[in-house]
PDB file of N, CA and C in Angstrom:
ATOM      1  N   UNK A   1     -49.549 -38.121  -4.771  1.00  0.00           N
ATOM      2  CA  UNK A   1     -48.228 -37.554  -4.649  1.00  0.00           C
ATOM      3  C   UNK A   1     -48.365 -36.038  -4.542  1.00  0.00           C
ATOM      4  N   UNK A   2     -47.709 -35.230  -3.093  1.00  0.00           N
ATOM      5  CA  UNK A   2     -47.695 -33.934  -3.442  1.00  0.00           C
ATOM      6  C   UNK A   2     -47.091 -33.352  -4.452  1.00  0.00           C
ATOM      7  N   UNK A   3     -47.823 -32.052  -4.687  1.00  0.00           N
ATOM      8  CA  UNK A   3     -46.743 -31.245  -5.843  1.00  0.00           C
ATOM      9  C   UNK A   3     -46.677 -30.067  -5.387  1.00  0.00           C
ATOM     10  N   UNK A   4     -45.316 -30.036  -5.916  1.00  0.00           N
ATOM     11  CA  UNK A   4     -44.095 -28.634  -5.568  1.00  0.00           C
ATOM     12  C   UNK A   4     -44.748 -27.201  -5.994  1.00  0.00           C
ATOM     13  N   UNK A   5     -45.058 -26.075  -5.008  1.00  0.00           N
ATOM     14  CA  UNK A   5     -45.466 -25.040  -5.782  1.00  0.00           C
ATOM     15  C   UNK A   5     -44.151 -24.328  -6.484  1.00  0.00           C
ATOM     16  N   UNK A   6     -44.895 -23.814  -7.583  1.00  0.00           N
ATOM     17  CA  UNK A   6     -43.960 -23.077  -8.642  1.00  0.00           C
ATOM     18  C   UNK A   6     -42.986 -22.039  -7.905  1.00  0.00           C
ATOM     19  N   UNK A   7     -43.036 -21.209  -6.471  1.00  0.00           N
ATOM     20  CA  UNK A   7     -42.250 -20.660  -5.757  1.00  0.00           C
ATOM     21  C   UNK A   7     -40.995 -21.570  -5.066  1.00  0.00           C
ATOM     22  N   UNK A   8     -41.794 -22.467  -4.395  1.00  0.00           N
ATOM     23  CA  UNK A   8     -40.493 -23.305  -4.318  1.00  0.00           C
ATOM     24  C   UNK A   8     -39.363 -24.102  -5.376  1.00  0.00           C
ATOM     25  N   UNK A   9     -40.206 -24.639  -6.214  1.00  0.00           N
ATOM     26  CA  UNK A   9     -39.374 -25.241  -7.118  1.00  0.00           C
ATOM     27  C   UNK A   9     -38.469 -24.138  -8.048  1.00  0.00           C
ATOM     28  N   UNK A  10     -38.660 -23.291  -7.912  1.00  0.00           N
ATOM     29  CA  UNK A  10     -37.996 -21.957  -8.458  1.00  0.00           C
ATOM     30  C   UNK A  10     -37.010 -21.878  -7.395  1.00  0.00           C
ATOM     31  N   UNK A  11     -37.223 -21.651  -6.180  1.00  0.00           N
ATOM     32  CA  UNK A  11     -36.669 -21.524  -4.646  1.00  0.00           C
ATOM     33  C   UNK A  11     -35.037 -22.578  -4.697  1.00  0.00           C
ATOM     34  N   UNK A  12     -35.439 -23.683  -5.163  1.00  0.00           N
ATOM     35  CA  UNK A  12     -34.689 -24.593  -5.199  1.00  0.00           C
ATOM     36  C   UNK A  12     -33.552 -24.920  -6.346  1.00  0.00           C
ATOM     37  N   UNK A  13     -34.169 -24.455  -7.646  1.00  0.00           N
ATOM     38  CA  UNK A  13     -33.245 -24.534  -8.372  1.00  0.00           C
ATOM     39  C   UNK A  13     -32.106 -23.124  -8.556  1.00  0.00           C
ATOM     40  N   UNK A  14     -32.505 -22.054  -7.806  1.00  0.00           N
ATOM     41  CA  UNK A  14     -32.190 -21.126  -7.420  1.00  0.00           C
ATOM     42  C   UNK A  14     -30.838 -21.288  -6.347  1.00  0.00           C
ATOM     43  N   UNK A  15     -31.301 -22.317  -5.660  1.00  0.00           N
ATOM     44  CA  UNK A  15     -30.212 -22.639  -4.651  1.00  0.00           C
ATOM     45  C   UNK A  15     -29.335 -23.327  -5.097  1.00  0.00           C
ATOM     46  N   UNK A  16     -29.883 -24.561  -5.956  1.00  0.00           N
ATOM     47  CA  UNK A  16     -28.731 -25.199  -6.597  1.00  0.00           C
ATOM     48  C   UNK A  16     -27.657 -24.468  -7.468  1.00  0.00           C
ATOM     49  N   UNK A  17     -28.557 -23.713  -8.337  1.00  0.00           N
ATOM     50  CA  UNK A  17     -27.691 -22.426  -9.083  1.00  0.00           C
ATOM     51  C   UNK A  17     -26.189 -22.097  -8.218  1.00  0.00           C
ATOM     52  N   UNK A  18     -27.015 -21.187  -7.034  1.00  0.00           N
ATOM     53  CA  UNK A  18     -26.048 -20.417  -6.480  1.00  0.00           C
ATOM     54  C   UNK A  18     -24.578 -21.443  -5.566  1.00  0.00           C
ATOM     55  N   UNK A  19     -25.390 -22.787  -5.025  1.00  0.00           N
ATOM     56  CA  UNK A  19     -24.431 -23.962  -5.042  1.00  0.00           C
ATOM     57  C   UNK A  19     -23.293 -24.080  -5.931  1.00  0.00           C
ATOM     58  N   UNK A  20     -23.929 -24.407  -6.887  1.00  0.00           N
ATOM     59  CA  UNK A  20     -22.704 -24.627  -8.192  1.00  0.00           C
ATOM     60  C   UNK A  20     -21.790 -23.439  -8.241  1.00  0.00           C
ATOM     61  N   UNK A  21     -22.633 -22.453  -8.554  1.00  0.00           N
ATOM     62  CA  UNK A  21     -21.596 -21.187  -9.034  1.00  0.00           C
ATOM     63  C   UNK A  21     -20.757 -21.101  -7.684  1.00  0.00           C
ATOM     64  N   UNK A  22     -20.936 -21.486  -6.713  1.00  0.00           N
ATOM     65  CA  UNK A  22     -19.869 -21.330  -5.462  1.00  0.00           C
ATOM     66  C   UNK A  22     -19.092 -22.486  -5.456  1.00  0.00           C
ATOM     67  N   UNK A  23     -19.100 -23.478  -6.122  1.00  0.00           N
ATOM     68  CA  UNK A  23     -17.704 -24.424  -6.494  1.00  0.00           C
ATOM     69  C   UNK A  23     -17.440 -24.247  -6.900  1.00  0.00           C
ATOM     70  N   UNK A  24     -17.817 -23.912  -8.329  1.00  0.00           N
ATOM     71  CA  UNK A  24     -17.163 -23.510  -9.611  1.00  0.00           C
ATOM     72  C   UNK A  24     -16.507 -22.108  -8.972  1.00  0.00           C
ATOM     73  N   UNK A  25     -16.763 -21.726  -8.384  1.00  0.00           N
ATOM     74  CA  UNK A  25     -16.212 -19.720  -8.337  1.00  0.00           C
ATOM     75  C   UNK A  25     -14.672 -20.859  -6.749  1.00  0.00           C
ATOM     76  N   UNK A  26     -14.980 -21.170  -5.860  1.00  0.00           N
ATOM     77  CA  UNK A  26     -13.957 -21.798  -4.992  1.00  0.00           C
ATOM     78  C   UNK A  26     -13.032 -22.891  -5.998  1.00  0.00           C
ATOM     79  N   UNK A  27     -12.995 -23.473  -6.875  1.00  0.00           N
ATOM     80  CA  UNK A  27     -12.247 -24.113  -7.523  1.00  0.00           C
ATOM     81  C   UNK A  27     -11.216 -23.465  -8.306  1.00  0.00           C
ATOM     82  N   UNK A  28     -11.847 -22.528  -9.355  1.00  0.00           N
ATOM     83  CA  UNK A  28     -11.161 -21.530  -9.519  1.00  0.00           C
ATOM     84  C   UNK A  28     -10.526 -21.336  -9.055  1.00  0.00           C
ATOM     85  N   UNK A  29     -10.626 -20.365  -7.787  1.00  0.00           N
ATOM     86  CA  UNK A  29      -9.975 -19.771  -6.866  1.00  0.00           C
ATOM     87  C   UNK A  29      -8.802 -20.375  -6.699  1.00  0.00           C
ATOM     88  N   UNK A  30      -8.538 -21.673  -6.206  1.00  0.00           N
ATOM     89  CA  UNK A  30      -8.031 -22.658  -5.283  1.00  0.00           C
ATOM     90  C   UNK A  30      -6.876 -22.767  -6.843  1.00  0.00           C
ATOM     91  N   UNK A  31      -7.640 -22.947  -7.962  1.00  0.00           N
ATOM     92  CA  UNK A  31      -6.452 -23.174  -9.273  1.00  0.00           C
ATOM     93  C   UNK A  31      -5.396 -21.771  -9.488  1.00  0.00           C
ATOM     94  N   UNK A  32      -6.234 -21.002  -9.126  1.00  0.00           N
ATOM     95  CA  UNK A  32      -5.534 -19.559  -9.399  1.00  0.00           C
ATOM     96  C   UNK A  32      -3.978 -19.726  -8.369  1.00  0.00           C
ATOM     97  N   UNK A  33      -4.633 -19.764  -6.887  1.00  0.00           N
ATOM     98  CA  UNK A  33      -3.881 -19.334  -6.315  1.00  0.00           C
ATOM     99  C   UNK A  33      -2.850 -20.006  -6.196  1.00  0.00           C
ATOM    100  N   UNK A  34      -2.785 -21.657  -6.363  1.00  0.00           N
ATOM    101  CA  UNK A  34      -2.067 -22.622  -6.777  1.00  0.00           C
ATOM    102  C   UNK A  34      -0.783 -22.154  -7.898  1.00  0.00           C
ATOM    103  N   UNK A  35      -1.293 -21.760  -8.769  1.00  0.00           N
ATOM    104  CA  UNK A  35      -0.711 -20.989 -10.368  1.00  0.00           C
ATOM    105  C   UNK A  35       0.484 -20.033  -9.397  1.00  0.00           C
ATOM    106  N   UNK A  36      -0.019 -18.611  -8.396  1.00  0.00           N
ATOM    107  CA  UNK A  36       0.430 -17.921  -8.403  1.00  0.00           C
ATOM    108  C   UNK A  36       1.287 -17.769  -8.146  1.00  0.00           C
ATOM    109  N   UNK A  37       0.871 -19.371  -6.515  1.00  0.00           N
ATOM    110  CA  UNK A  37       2.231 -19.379  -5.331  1.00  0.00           C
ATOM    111  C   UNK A  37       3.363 -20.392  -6.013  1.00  0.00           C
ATOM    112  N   UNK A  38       3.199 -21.165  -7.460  1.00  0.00           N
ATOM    113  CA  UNK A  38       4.622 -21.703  -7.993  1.00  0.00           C
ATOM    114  C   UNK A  38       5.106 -20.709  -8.647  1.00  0.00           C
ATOM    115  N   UNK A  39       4.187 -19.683  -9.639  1.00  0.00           N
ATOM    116  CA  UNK A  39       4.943 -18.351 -10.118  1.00  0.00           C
ATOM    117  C   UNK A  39       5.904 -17.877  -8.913  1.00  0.00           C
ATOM    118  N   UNK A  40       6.001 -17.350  -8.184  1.00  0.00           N
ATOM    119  CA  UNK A  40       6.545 -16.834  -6.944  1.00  0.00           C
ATOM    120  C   UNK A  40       7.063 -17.632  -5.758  1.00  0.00           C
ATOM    121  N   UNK A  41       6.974 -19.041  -6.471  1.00  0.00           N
ATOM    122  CA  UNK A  41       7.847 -19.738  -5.110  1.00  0.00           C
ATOM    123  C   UNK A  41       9.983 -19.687  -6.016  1.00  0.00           C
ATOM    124  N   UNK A  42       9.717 -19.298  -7.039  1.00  0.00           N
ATOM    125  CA  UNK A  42      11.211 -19.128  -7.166  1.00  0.00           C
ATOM    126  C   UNK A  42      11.667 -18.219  -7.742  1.00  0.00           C
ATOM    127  N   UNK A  43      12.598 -17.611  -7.697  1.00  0.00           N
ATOM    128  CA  UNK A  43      13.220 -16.441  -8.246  1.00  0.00           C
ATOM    129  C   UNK A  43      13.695 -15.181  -7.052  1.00  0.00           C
ATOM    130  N   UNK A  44      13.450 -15.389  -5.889  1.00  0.00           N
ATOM    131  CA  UNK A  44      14.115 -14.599  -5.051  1.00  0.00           C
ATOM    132  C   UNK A  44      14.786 -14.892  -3.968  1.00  0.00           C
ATOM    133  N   UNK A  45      15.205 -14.154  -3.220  1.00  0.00           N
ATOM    134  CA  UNK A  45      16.398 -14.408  -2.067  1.00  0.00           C
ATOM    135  C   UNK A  45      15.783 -14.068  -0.497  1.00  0.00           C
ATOM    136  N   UNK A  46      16.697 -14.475   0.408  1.00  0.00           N
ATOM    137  CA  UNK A  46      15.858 -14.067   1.541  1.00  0.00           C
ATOM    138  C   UNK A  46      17.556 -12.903   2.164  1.00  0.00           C
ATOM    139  N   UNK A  47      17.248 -11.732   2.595  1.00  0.00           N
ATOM    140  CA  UNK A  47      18.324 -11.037   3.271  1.00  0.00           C
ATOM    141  C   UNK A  47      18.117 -11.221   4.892  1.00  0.00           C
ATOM    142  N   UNK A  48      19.065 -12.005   5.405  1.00  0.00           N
ATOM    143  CA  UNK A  48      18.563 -11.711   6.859  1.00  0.00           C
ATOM    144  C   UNK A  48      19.497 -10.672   7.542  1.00  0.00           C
ATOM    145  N   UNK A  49      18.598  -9.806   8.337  1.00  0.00           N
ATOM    146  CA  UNK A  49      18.726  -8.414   9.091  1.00  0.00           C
ATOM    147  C   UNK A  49      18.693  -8.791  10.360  1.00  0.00           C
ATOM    148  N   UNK A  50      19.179  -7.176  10.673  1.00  0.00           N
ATOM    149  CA  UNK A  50      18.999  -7.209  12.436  1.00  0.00           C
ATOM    150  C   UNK A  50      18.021  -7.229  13.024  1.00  0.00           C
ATOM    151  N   UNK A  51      16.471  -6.695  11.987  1.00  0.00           N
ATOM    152  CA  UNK A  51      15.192  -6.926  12.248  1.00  0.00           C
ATOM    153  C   UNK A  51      14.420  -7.979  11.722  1.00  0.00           C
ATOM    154  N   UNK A  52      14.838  -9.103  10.921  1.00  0.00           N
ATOM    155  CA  UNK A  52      14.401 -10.480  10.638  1.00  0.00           C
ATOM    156  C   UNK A  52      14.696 -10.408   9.028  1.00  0.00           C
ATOM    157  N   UNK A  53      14.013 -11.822   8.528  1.00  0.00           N
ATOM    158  CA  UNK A  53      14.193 -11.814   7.049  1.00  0.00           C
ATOM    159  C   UNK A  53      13.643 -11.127   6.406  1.00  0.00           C
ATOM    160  N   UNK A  54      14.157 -10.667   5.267  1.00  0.00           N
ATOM    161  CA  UNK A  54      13.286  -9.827   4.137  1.00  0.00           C
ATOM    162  C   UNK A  54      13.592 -10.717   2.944  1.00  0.00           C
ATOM    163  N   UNK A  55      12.709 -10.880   1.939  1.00  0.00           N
ATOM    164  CA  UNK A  55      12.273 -11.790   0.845  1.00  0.00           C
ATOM    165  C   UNK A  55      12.725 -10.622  -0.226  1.00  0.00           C
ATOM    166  N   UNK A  56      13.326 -10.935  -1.347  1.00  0.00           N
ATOM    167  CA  UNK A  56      13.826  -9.747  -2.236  1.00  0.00           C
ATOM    168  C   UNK A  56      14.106 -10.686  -3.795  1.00  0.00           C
ATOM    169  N   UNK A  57      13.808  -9.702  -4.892  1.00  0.00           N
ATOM    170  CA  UNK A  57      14.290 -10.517  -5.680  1.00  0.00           C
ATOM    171  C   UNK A  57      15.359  -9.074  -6.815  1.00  0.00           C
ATOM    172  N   UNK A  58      16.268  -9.411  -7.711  1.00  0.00           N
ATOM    173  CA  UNK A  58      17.163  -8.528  -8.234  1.00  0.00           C
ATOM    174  C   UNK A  58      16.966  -8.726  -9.485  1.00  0.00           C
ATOM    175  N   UNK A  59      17.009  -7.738 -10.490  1.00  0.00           N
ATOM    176  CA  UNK A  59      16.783  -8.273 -12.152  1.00  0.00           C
ATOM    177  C   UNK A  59      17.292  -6.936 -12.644  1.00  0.00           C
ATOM    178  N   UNK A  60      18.597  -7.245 -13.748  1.00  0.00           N
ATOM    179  CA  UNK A  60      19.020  -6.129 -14.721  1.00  0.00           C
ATOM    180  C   UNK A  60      20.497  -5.983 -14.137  1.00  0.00           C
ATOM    181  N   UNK A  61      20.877  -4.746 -14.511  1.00  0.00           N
ATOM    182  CA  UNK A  61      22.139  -4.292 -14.648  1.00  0.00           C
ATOM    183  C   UNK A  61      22.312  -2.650 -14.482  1.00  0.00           C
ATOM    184  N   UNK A  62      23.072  -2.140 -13.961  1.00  0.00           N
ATOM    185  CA  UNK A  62      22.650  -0.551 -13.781  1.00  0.00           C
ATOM    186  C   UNK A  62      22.949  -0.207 -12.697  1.00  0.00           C
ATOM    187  N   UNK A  63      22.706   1.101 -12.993  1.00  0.00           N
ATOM    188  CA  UNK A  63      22.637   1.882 -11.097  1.00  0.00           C
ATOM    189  C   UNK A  63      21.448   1.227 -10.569  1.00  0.00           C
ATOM    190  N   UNK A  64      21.469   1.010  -8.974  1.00  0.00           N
ATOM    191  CA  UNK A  64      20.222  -0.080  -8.278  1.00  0.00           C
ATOM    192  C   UNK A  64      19.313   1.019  -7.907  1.00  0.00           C
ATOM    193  N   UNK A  65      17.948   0.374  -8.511  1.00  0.00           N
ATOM    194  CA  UNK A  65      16.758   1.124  -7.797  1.00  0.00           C
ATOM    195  C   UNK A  65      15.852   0.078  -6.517  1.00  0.00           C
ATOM    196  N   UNK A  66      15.840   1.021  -5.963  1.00  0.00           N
ATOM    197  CA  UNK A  66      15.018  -0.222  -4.520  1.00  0.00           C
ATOM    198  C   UNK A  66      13.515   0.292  -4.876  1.00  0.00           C
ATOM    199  N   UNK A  67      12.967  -1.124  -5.230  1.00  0.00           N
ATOM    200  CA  UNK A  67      11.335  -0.651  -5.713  1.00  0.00           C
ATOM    201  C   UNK A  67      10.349  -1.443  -4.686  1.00  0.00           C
ATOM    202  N   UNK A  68       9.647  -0.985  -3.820  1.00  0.00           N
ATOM    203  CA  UNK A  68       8.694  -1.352  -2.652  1.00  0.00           C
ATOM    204  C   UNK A  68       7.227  -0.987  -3.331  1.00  0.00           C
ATOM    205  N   UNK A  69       6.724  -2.567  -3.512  1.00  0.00           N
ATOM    206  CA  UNK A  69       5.381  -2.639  -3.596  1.00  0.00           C
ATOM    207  C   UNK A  69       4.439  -1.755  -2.845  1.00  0.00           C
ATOM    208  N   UNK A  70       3.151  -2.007  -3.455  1.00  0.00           N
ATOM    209  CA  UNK A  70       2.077  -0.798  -2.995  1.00  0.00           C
ATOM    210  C   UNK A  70       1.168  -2.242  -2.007  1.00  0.00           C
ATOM    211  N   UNK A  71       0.219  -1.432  -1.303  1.00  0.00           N
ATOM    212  CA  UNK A  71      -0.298  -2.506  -0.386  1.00  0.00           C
ATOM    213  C   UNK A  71      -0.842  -3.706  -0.925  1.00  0.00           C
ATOM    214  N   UNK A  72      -0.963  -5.212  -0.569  1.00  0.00           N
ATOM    215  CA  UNK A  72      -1.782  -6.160  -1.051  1.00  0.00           C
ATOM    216  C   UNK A  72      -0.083  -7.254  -2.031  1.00  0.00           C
ATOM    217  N   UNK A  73       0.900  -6.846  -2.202  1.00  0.00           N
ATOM    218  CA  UNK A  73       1.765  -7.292  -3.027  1.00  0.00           C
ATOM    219  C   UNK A  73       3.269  -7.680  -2.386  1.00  0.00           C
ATOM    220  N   UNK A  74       3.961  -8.241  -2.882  1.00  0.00           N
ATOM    221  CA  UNK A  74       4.958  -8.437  -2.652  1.00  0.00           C
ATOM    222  C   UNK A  74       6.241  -8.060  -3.563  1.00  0.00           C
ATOM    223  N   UNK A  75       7.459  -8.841  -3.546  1.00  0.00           N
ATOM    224  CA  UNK A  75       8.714  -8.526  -4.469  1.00  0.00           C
ATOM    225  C   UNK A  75       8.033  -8.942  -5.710  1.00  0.00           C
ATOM    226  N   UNK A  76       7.250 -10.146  -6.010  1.00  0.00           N
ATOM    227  CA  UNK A  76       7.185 -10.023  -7.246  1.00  0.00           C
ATOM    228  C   UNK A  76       6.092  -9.032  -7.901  1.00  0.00           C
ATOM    229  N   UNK A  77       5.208  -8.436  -7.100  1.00  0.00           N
ATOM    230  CA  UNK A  77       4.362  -6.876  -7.836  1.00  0.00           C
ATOM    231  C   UNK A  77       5.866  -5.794  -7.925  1.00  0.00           C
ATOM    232  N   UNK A  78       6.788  -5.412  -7.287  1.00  0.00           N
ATOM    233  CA  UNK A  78       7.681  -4.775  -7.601  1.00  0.00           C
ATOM    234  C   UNK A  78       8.110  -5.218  -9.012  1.00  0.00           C
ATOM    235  N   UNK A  79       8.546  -6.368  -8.936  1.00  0.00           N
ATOM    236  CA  UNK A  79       9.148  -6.473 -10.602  1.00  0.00           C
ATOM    237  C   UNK A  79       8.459  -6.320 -11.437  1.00  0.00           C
ATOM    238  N   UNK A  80       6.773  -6.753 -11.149  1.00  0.00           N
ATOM    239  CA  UNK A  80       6.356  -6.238 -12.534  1.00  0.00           C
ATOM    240  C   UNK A  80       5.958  -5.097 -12.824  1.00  0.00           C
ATOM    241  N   UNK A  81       5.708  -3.923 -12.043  1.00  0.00           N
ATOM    242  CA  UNK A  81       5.259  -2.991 -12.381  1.00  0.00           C
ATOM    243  C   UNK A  81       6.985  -2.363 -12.475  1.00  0.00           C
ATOM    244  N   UNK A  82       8.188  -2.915 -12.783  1.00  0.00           N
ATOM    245  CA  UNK A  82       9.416  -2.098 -12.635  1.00  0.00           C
ATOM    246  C   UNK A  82      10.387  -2.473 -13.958  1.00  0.00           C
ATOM    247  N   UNK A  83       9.461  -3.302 -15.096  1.00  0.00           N
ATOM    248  CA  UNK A  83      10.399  -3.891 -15.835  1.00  0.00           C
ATOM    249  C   UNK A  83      10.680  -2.776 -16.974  1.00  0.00           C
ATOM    250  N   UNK A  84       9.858  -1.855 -16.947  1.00  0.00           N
ATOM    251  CA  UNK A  84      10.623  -1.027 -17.773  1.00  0.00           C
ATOM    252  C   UNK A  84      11.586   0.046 -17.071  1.00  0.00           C
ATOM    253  N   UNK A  85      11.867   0.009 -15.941  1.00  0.00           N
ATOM    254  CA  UNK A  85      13.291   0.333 -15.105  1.00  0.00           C
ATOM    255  C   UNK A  85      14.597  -1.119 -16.118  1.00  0.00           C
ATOM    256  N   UNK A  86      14.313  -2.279 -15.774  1.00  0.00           N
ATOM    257  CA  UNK A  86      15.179  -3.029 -16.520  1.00  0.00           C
ATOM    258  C   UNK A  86      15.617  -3.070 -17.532  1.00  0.00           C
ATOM    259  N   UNK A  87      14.399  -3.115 -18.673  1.00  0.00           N
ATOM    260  CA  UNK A  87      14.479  -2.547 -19.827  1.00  0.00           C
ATOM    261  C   UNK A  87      15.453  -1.240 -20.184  1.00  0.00           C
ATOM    262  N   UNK A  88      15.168  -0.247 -19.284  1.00  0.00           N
ATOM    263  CA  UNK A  88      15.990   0.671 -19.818  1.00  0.00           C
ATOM    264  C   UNK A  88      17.498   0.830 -19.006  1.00  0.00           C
ATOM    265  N   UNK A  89      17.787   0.019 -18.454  1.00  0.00           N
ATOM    266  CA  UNK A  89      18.884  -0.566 -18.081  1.00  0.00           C
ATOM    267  C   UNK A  89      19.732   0.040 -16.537  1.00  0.00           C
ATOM    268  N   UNK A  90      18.587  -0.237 -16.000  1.00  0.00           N
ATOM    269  CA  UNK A  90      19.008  -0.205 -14.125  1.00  0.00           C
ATOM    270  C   UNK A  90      18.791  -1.388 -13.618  1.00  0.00           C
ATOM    271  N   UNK A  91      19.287  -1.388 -12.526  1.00  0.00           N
ATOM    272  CA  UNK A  91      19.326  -2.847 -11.961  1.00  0.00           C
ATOM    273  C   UNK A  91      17.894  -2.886 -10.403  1.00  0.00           C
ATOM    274  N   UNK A  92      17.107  -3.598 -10.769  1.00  0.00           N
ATOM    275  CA  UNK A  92      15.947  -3.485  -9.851  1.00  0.00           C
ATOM    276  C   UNK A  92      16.038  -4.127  -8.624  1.00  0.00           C
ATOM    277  N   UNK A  93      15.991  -3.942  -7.383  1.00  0.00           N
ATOM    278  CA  UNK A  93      16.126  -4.654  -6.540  1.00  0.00           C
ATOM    279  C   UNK A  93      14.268  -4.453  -5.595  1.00  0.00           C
ATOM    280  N   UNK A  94      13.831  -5.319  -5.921  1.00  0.00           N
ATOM    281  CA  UNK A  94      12.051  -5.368  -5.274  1.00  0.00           C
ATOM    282  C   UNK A  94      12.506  -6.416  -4.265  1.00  0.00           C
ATOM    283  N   UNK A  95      11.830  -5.283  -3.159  1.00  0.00           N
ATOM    284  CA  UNK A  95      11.644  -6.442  -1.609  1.00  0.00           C
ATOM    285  C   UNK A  95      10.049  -6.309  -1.410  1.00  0.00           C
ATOM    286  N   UNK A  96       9.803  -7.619  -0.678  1.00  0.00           N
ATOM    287  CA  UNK A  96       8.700  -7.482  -0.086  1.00  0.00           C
ATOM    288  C   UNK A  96       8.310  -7.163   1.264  1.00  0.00           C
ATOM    289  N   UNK A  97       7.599  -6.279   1.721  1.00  0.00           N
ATOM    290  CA  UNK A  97       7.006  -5.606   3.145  1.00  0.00           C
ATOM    291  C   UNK A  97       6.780  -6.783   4.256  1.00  0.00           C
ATOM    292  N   UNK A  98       6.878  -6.459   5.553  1.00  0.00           N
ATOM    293  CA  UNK A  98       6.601  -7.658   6.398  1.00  0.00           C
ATOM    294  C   UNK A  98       4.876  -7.893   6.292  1.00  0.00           C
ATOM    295  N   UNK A  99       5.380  -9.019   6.488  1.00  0.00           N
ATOM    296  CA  UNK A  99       3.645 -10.314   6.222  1.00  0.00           C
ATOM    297  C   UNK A  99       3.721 -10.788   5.339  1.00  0.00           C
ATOM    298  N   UNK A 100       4.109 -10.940   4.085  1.00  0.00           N
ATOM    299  CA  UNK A 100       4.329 -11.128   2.553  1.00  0.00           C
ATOM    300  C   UNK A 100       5.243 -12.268   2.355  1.00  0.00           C
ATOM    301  N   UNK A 101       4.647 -13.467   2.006  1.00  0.00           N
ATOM    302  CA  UNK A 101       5.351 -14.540   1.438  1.00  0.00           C
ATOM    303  C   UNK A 101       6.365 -15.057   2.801  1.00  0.00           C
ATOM    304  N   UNK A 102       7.851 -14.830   2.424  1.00  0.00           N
ATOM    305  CA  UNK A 102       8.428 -15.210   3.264  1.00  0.00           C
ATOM    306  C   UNK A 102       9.374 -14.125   4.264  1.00  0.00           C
ATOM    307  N   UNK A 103       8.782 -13.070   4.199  1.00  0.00           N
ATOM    308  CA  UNK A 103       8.831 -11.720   5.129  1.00  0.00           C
ATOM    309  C   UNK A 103       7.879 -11.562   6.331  1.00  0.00           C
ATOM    310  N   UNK A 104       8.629 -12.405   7.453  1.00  0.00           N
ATOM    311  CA  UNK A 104       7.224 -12.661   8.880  1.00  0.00           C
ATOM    312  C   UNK A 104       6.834 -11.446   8.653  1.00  0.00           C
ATOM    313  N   UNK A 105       5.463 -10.900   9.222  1.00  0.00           N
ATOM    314  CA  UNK A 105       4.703 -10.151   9.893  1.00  0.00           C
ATOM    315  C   UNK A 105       5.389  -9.616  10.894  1.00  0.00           C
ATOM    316  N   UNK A 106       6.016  -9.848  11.955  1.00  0.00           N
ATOM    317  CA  UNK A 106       6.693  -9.161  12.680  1.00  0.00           C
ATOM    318  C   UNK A 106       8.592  -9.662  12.985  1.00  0.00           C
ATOM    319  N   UNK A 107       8.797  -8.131  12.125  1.00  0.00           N
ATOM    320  CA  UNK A 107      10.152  -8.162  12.169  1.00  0.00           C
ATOM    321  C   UNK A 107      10.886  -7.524  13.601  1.00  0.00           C
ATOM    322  N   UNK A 108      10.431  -6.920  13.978  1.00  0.00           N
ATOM    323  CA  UNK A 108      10.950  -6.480  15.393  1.00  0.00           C
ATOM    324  C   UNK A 108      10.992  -7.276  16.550  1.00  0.00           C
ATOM    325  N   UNK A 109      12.457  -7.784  16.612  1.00  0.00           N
ATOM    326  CA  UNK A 109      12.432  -8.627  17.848  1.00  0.00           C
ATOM    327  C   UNK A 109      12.802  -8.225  19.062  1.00  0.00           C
TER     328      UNK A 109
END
């Protein structure tokens, strides 16, 4: 029976390693993002415009502040980085940028 040199068999369990940790790291993933998109499939509105829909959500009471996420986010990164606007008692109105959730990518028709 041949036998495995100690480089390969190192070689191999090396691969299996990095195998696993790439399901385990894609499963994750796949649970996360699952989590995120029911966090954010409710709680906002859609406004339709003369340039298409915009996705928006409103929270509080107050004079209205219009709070626009930073790149990579949508209405709901507005609310959270805006709840101490609520807290201290304005009324938040976070939209999300086109491409974002349910804000097409291209609003200009």
């Amino acid at each position: 029976m041949p036998r495995i040199s100690l480089e390969r068999a190192v070689a191999i369990l090396a691969g299996l390693l990095v195998a696993g940790l790439s399901v385990l790291t894609y499963t994750c993933y796949q649970r996360d993002i699952h989590q995120a998109r029911e966090r954010i499939s409710v709680g906002s509105q859609i406004a339709e415009t003369p340039c298409g829909p915009i996705e928006y959500a409103v929270a509080g009471d107050g004079l209205p502040v219009l709070v626009v996420h930073g790149a990579g986010g949508g209405y709901d990164q507005g609310m959270d980085f805006s709840a101490a606007l609520v807290q201290s008692g304005f009324r938040v109105i976070a939209m999300s940028r086109f491409g974002y959730l349910r804000t097409p990518a291209c609003l200009m028709r």
